[in-house]
Protein backbone atom coordinates (compact mmCIF):
# COMPACT_ATOMS: atom_id res chain seq x y z
CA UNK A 1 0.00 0.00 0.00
CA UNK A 2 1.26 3.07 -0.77
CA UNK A 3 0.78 6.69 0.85
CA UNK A 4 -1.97 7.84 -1.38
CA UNK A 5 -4.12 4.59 -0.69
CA UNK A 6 -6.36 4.45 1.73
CA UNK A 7 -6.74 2.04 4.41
CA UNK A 8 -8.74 -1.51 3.30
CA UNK A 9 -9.62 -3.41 0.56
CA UNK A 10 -8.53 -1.79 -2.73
CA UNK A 11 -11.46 -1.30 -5.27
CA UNK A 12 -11.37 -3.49 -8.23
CA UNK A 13 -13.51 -1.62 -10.93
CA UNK A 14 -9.93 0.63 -11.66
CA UNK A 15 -6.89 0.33 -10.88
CA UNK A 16 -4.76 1.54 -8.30
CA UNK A 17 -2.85 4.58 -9.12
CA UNK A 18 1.08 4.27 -9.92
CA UNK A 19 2.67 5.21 -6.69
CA UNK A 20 4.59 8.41 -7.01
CA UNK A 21 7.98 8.32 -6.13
CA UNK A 22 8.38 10.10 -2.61
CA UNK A 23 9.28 14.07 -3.04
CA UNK A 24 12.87 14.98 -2.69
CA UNK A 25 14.24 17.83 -1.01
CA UNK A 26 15.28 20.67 -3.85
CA UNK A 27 18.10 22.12 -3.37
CA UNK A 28 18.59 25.26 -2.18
CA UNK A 29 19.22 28.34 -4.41
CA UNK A 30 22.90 29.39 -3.42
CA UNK A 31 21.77 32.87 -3.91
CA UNK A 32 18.45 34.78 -4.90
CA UNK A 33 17.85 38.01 -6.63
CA UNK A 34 20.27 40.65 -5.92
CA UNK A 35 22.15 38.35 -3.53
CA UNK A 36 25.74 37.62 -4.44
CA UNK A 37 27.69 33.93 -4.04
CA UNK A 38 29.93 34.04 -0.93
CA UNK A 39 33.19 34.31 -2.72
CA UNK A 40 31.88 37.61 -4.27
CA UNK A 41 30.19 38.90 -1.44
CA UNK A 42 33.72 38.85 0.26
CA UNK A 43 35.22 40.37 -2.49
CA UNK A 44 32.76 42.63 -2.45
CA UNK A 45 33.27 43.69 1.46
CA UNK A 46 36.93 43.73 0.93
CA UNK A 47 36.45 46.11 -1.95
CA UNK A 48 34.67 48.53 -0.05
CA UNK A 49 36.93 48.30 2.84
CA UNK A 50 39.76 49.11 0.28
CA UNK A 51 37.71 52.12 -0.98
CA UNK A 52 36.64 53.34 2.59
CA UNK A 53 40.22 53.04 3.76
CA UNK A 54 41.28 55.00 0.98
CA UNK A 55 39.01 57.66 1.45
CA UNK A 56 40.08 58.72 5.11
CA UNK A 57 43.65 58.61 4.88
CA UNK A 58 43.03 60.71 1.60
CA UNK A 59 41.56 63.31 3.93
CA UNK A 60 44.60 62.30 6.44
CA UNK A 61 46.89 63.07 3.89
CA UNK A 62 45.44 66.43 3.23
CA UNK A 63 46.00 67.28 6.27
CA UNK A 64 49.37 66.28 6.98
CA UNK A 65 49.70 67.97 3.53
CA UNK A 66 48.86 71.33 4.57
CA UNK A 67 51.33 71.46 7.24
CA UNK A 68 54.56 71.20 4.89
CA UNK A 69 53.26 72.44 1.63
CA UNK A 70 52.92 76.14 3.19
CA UNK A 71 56.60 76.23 4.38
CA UNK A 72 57.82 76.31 0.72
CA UNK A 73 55.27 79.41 -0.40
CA UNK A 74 55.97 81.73 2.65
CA UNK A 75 59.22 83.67 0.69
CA UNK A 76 56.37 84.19 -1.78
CA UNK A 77 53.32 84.82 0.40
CA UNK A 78 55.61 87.68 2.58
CA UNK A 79 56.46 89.49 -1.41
CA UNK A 80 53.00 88.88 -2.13
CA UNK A 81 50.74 90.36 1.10
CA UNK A 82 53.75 92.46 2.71
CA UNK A 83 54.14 90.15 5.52
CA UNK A 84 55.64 90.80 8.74
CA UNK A 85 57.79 88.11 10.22
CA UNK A 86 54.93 87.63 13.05
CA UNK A 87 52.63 87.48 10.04
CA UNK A 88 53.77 85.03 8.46
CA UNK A 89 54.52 82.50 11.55
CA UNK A 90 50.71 82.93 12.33
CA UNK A 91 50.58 82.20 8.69
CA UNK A 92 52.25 78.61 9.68
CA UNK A 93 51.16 78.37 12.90
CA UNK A 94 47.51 79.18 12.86
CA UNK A 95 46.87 75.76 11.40
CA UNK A 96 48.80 74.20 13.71
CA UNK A 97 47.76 75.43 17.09
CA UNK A 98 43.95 74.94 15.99
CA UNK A 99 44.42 71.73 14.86
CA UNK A 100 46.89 70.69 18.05
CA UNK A 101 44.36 72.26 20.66
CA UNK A 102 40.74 70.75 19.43
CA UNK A 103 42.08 67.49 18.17
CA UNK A 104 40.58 65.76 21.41
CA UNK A 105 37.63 67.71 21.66
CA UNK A 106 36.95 66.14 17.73
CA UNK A 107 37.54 62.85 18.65
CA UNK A 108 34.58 63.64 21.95
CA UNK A 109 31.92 64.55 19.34
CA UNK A 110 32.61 61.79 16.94
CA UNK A 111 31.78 59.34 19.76
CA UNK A 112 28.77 61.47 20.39
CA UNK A 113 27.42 62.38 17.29
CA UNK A 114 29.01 59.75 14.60
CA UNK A 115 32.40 59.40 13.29
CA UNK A 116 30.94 59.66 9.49
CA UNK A 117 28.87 63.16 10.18
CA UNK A 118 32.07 64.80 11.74
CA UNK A 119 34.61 63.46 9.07
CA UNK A 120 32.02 65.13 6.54
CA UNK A 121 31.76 68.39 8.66
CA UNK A 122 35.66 68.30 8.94
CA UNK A 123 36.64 67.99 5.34
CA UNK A 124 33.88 70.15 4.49
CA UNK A 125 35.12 72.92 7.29
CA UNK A 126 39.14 72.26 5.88
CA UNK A 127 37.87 72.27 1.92
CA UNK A 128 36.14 75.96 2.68
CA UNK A 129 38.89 77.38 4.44
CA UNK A 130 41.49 75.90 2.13
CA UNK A 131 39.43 78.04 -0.68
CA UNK A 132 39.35 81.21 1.66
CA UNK A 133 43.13 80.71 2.34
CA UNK A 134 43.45 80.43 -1.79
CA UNK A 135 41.37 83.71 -2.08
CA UNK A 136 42.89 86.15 0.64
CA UNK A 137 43.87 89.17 0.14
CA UNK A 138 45.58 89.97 3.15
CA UNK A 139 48.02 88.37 5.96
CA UNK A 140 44.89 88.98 8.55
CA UNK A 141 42.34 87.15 6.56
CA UNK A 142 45.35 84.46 5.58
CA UNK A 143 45.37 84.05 9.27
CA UNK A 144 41.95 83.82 9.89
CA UNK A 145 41.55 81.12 7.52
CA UNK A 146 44.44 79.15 8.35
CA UNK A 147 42.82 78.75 11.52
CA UNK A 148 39.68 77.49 10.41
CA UNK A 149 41.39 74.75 8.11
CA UNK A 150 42.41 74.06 11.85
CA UNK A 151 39.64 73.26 12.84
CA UNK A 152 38.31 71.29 10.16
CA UNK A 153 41.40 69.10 10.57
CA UNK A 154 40.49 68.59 14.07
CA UNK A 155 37.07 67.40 13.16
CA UNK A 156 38.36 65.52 10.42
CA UNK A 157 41.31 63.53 11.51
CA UNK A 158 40.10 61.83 14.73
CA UNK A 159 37.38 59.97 12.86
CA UNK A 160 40.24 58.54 10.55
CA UNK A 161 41.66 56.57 13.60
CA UNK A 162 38.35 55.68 14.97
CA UNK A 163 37.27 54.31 11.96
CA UNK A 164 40.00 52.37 11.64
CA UNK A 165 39.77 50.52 14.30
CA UNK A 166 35.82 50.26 14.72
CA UNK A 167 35.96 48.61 10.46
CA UNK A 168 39.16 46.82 10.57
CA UNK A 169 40.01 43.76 12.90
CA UNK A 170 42.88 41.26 13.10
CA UNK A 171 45.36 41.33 10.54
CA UNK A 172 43.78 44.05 8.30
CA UNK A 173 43.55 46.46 10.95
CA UNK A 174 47.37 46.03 11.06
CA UNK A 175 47.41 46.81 7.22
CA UNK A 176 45.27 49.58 8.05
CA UNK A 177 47.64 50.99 10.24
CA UNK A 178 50.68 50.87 8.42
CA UNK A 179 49.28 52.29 5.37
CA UNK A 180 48.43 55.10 8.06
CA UNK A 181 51.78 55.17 8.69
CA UNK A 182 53.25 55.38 5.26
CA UNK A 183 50.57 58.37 4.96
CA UNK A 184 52.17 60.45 7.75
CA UNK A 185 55.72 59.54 6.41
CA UNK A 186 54.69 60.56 2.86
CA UNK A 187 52.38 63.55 2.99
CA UNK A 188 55.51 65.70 5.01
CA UNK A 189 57.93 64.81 1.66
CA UNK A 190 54.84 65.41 -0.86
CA UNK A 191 54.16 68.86 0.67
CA UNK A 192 57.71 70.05 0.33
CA UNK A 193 57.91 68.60 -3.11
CA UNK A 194 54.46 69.78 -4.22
CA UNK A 195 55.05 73.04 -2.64
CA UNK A 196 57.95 73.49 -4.47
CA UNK A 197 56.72 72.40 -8.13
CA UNK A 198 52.52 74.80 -7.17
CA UNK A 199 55.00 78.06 -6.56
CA UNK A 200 58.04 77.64 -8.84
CA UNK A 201 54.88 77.15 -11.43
CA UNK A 202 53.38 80.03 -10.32
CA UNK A 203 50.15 79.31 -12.62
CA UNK A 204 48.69 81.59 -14.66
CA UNK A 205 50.40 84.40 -12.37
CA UNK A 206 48.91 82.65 -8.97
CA UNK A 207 52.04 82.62 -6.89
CA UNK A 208 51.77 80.78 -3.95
CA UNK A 209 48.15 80.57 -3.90
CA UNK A 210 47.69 76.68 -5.71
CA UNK A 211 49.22 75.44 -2.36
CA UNK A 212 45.65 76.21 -1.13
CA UNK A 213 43.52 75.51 -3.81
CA UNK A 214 45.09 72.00 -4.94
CA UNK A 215 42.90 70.97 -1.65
CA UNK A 216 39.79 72.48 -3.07
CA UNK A 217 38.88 69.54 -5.76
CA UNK A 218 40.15 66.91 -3.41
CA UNK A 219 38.16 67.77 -0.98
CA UNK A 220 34.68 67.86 -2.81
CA UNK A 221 35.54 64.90 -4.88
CA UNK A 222 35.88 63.37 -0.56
CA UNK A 223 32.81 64.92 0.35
CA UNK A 224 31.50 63.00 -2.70
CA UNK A 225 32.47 59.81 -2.07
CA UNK A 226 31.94 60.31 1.65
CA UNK A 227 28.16 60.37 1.33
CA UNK A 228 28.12 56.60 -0.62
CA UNK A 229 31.39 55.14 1.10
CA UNK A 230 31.27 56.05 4.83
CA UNK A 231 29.44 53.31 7.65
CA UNK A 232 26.88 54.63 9.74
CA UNK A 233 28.44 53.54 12.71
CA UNK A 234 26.10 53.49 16.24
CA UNK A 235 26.98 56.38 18.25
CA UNK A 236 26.37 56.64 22.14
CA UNK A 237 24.13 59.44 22.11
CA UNK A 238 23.77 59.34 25.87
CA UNK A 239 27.61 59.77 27.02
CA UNK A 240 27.26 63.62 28.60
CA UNK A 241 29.70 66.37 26.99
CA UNK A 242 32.69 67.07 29.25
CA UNK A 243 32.83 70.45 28.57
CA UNK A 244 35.05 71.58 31.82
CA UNK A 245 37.14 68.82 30.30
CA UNK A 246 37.54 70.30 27.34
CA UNK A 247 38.04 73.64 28.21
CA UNK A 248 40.64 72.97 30.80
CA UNK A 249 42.67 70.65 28.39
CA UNK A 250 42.24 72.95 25.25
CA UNK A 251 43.38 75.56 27.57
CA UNK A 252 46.46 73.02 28.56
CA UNK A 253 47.68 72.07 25.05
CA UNK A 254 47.26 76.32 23.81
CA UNK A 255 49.60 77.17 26.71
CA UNK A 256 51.93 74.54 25.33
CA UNK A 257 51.40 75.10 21.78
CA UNK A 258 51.29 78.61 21.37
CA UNK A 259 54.91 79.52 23.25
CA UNK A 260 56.61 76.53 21.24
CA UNK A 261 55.88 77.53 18.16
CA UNK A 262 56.11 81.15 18.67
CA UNK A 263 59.08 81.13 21.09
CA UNK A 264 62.24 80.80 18.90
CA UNK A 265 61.29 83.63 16.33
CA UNK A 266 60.27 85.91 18.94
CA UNK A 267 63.17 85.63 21.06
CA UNK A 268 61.66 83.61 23.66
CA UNK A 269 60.25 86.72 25.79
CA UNK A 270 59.04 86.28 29.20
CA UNK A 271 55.79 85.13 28.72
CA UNK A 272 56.10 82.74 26.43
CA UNK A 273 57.88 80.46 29.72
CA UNK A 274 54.88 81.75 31.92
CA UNK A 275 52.99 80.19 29.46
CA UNK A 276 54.62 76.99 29.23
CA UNK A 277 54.79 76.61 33.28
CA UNK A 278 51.00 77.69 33.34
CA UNK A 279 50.42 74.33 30.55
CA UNK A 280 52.17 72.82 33.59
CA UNK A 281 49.40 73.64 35.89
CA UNK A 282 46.48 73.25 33.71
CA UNK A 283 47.49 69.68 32.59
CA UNK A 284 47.56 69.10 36.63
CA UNK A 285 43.99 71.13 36.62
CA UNK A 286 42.94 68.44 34.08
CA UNK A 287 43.90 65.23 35.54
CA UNK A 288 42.44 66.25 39.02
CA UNK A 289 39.21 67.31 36.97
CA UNK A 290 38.47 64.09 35.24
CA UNK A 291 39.62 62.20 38.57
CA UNK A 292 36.55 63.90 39.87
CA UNK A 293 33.48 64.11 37.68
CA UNK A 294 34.76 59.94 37.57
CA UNK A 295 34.70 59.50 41.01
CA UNK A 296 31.05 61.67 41.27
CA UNK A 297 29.73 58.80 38.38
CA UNK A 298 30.29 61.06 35.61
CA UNK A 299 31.82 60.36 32.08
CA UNK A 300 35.12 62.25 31.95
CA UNK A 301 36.74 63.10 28.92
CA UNK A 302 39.60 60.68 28.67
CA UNK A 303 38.40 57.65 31.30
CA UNK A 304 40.88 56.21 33.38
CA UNK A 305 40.17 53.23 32.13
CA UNK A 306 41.52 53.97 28.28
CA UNK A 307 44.95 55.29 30.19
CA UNK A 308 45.05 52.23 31.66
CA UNK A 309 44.71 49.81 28.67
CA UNK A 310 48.33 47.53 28.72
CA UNK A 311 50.40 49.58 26.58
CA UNK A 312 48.61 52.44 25.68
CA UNK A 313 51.04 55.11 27.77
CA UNK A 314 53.97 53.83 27.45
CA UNK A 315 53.49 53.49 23.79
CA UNK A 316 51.89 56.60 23.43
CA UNK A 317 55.32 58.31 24.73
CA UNK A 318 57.37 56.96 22.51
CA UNK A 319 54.99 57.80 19.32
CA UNK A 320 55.80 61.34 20.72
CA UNK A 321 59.52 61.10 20.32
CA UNK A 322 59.47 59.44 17.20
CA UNK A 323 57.68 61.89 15.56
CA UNK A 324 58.73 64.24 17.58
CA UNK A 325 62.39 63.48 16.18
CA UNK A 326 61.03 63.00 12.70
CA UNK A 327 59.69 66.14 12.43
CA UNK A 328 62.55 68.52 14.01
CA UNK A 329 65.12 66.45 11.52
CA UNK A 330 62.97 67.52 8.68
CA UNK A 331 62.83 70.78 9.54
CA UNK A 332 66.58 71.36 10.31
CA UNK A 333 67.65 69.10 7.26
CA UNK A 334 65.87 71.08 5.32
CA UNK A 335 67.30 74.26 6.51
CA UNK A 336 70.49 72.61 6.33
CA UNK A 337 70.05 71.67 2.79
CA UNK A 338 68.58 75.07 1.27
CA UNK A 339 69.97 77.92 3.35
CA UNK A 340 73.64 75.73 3.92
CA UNK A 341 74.04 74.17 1.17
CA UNK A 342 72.06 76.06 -1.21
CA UNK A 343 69.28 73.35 -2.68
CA UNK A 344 66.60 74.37 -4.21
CA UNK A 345 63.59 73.66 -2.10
CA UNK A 346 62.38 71.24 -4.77
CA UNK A 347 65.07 69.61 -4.85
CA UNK A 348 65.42 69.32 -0.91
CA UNK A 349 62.41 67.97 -1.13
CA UNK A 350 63.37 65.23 -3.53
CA UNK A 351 66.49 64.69 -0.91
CA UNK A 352 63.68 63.50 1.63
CA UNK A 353 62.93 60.79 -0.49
CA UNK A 354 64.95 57.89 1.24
CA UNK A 355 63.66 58.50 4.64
CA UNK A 356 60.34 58.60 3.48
CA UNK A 357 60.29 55.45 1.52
CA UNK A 358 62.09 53.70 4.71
CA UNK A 359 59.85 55.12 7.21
CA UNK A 360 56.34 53.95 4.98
CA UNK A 361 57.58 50.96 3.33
CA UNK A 362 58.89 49.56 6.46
CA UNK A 363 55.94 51.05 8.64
CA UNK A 364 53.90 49.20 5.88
CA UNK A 365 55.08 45.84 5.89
CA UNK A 366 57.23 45.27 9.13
CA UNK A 367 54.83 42.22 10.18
CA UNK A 368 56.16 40.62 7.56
CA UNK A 369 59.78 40.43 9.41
CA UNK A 370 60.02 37.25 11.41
CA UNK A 371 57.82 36.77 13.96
CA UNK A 372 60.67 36.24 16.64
CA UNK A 373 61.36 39.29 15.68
CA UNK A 374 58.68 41.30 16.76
CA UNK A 375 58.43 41.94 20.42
CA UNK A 376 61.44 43.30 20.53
CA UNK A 377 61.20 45.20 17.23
CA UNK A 378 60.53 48.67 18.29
CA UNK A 379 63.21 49.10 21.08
CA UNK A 380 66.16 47.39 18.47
CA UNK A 381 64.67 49.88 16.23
CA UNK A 382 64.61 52.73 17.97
CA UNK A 383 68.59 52.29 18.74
CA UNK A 384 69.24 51.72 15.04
CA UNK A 385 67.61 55.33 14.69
CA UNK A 386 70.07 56.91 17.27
CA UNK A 387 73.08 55.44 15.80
CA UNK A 388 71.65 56.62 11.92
CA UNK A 389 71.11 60.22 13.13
CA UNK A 390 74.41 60.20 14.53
CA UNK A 391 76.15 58.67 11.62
CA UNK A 392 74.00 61.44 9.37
CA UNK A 393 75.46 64.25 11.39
CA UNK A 394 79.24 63.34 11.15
CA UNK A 395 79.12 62.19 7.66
CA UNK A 396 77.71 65.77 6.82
CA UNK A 397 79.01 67.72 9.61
CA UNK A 398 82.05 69.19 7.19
CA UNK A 399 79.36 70.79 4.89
CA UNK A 400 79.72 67.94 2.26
CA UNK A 401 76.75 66.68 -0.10
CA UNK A 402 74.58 63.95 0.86
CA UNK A 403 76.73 61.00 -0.49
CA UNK A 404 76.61 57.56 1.11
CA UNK A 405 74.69 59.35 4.10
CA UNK A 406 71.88 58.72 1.62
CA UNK A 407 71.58 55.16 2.50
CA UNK A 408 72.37 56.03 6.33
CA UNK A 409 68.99 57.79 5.80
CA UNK A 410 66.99 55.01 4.79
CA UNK A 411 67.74 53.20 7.55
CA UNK A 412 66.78 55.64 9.38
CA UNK A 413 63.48 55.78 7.91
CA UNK A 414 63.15 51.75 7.93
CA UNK A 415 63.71 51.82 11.23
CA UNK A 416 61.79 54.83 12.58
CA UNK A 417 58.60 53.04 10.47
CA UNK A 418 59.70 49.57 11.93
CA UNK A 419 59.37 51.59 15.85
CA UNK A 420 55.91 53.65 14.78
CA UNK A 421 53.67 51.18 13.27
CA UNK A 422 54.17 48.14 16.57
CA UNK A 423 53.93 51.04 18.57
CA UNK A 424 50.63 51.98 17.49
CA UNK A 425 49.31 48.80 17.15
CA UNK A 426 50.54 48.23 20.73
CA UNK A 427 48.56 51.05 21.93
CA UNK A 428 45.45 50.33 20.45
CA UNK A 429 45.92 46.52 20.78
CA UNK A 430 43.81 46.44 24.24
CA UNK A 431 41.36 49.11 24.18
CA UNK A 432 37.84 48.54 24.06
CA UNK A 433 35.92 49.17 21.24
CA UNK A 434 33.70 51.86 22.63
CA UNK A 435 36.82 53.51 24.17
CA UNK A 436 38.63 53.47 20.30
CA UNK A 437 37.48 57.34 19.99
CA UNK A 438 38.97 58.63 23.43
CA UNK A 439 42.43 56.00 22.34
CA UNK A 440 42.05 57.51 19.12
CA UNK A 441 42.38 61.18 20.03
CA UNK A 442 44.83 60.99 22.37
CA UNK A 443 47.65 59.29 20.25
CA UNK A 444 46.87 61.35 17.70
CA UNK A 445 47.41 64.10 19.56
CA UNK A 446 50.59 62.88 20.85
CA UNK A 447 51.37 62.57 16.85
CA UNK A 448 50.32 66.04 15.81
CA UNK A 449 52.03 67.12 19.74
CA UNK A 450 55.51 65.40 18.37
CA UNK A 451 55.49 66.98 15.23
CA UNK A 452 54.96 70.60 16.84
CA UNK A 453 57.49 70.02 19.65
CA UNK A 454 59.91 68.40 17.09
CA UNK A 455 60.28 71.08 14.57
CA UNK A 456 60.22 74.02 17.99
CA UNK A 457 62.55 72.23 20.62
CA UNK A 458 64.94 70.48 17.96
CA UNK A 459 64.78 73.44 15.40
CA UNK A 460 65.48 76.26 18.46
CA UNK A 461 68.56 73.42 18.95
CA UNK A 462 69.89 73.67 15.55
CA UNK A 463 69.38 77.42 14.73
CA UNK A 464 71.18 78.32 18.30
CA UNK A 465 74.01 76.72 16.42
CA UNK A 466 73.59 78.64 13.91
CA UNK A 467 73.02 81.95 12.46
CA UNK A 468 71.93 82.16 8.68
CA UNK A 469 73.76 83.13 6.14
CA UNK A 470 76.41 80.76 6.92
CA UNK A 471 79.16 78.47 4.96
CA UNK A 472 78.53 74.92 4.89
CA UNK A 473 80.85 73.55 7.15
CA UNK A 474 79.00 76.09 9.62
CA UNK A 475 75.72 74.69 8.88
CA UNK A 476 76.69 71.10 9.02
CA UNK A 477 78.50 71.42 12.45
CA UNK A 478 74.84 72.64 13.59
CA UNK A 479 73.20 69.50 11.88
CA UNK A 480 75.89 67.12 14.04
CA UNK A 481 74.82 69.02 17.34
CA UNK A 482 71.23 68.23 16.84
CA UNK A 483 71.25 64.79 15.65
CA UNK A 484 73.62 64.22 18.38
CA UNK A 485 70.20 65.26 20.37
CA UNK A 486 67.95 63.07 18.57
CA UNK A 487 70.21 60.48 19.47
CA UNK A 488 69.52 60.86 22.82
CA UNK A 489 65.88 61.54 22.37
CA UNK A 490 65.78 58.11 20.45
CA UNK A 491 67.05 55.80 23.43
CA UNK A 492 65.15 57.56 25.58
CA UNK A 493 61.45 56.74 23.24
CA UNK A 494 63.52 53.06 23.42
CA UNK A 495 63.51 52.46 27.11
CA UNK A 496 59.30 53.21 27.02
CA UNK A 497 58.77 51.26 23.81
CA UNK A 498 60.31 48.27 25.97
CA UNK A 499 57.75 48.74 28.38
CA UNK A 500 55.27 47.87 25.69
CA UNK A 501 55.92 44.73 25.30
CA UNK A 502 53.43 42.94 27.50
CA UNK A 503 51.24 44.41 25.30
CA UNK A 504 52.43 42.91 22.30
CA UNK A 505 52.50 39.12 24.39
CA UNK A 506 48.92 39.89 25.25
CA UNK A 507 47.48 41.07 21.90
């Protein structure tokens, strides 16, 4: 009997119907309208990762950009407007004291109000005053505007860390990060290079004023993109504003900021050390602020907690010096090369190109060193940097060309990448996700930090050495006294990258 009989006798006047053969499973469609097969569904993903990664460290790049590129236009700008000499270091450092001073308070209202609305506002902020600064017609409105790319920088750049780690995991967050690094190596060569090639140009009688504008179409074509390419990432709406916080650490970071990069040009007068013992105080005023609204319940603006993550500090220091050693060589190696030895600043820039391509090709792929290798990678690096500098500033120290200190200078920059990029993936290795914004502004703050203090401290070194116009052998004595100083600075970042290595054992 088969299922479609009934129970009994079967009926003789017809015949029983053929049995059917029992129904079979069908198999399942691998993928329905406007659903994609796994393989290119992953491909898919990674693609957009590749185009959303791409996108922020664009705007990263711009921004890094904008502090070099300037340097090589300000002959031109002080011919152009009639700057003074204060002019035209507010010209410099108006983008660089906004962008040091609210690059915390960005990263606070990413975490409160998204990380993709503020990297819009940001780049939208920087594109605007980028085509104010193109338009002005004066050193105050130059000013002015410089300021306000500031500020959209400090919207801007926080989110690029923040994304990074809240989109990335495992081993392409590590990607992620050393492309980031081979950004911040790269964009400080590019802007003296590009800098050089926008003024010497000087298109269709603009001057210096395509240093500005080249960030105009970049920036829309960002804003562009932005809208289809950025996640809408959850944001903790109810995490109250720490606006003493703010205040008192803004407050902090000016007292710092201001003096340092004003300081050497203006003959260090008295208040610019009132200032810098006052930063003293009010980074004390912080620390016993956020101790308190924590200890009342509150939500502080940098929770204990985050400090406390296994590596973070410790790492976080020696991120300073690096780029805090980076940066002042640039600047004095620079100075060295066009006002010493009389390079054009084109091709000074073009002179960078070794330490660069160390510092992000290294930064870039150092994981792929062996793996024995690695915990004690940045503090082996970090002493291959201080012998380099030192071998840099003897070979040049008569007032000689480059030579084989060339090569001593890609080391340099393989090394310095090979200390940055463990560092920072250190630091970040053991924070929690929804602390990633508050991690996220402070290192780079220590970053953008390091590259102000680097090119004030360890360019007041080499100019007290020196006293333009001078012969070569002048300026290249000057060069051996400071990278006798980053030498110093170097072991010192070395003995609190070693203190980051329980960090590495854990992550």
């Amino acid at each position: 009997m088969t299922d479609l009989q009934l129970a009994g006798p079967a009926p003789t006047s017809r015949p029983a119907p053929t049995p059917r053969p029992a129904p079979t499973s069908r198999p399942a469609r691998a993928h329905g309208p406007g659903t994609q097969p796994p393989e290119q569904a992953g491909r898919a993903a990674r693609d957009r990762s590749g185009l959303l990664l791409a996108l922020i460290l664009t705007g990263q790049f711009m921004a890094v950009l904008d502090v070099a590129i300037v340097n090589v236009a300000v002959p031109t700008i002080r011919l152009d407007l009639h700057a003074s000499g204060a002019g035209l270091q507010l010209v410099i450092a108006g983008y660089t004291i906004a962008y040091a001073v609210l690059l915390i308070t960005g990263a606070r209202l990413g975490a409160r109000f998204g990380h993709r609305p503020l990297f819009q506002a940001g780049l939208a902020v920087f594109t605007a005053g980028s085509l104010a600064c193109g338009l002005a017609q004066d050193t105050g409105s130059l000013i002015a505007f410089r300021v306000l790319q500031g500020v959209g920088s400090a919207l801007m750049v926080p989110q690029v860390m923040s994304l990074i780690q809240k989109t990335f995991t495992g081993a392409a967050r590590a990607r992620a990060l050393g492309i980031y690094t081979a950004v911040l190596a790269g964009a400080t060569v590019v802007g003296q290079i590009l800098g050089g090639v926008l003024v010497g140009a000087d298109l269709f009688g603009s001057g210096w004023r395509p240093v500005f504008l080249v960030n105009v179409p970049i920036g829309v074509l960002l804003l562009v993109a932005g809208h289809w390419t950025l996640p809408r990432l959850p944001v903790d709406r109810e995490r109250r504003f720490d606006l003493l916080g703010l205040v008192v650490l803004a407050l902090a970071i000016g007292l710092l900021v201001v003096p340092l990069v004003l300081g050497h040009d203006l003959g260090w007068p008295r208040w610019t050390w009132a200032a810098m013992a006052g930063s003293v105080l009010a980074f004390g005023l912080f620390v016993l602020v956020e101790r308190r609204i924590a200890a009342r319940g509150g939500q502080p603006l940098i929770h204990g907690r985050v400090l406390r993550s296994p590596g973070l500090l410790p790492a976080s220091v020696g991120i300073f010096v690096v780029m805090l050693n980076f940066s002042g060589f640039m600047f004095s190696f620079a100075l060295h090369l066009q006002a010493g030895l009389g390079d054009s600043p084109l091709r000074a820039g073009l002179l960078f190109g070794p330490i660069a391509l160390g510092f992000g090709v290294f930064g870039l792929y150092w994981q792929r060193l062996p793996e024995r290798l690695h915990p004690s990678l940045p503090v082996a690096a970090l002493l291959v940097v201080a012998l380099g500098y030192l071998a840099v500033g003897q070979l040049m120290r008569s007032g000689g060309q480059l030579g084989i200190a060339t090569a001593v200078l890609l080391v340099v920059g393989a090394a310095s990448g090979c200390a940055y990029s463990p560092l920072f993936a250190r630091a970040l290795s053991r924070v929690a996700p929804a602390d990633a914004p508050d991690a996220s502004g402070v290192l780079v703050t220590m970053v953008q930090l390091g590259q102000v203090v680097g090119v004030s401290l360890v360019g007041t070194v080499f100019l007290s050495s020196v006293h333009y116009p001078a012969s070569a052998a002048v300026s290249g004595r000057a060069l051996a006294v400071t990278t006798a100083v980053l030498a110093v600075s170097s072991v010192v970042a070395a003995g609190f990258a070693s203190r980051t290595r329980r960090a590495a054992t854990l992550g």
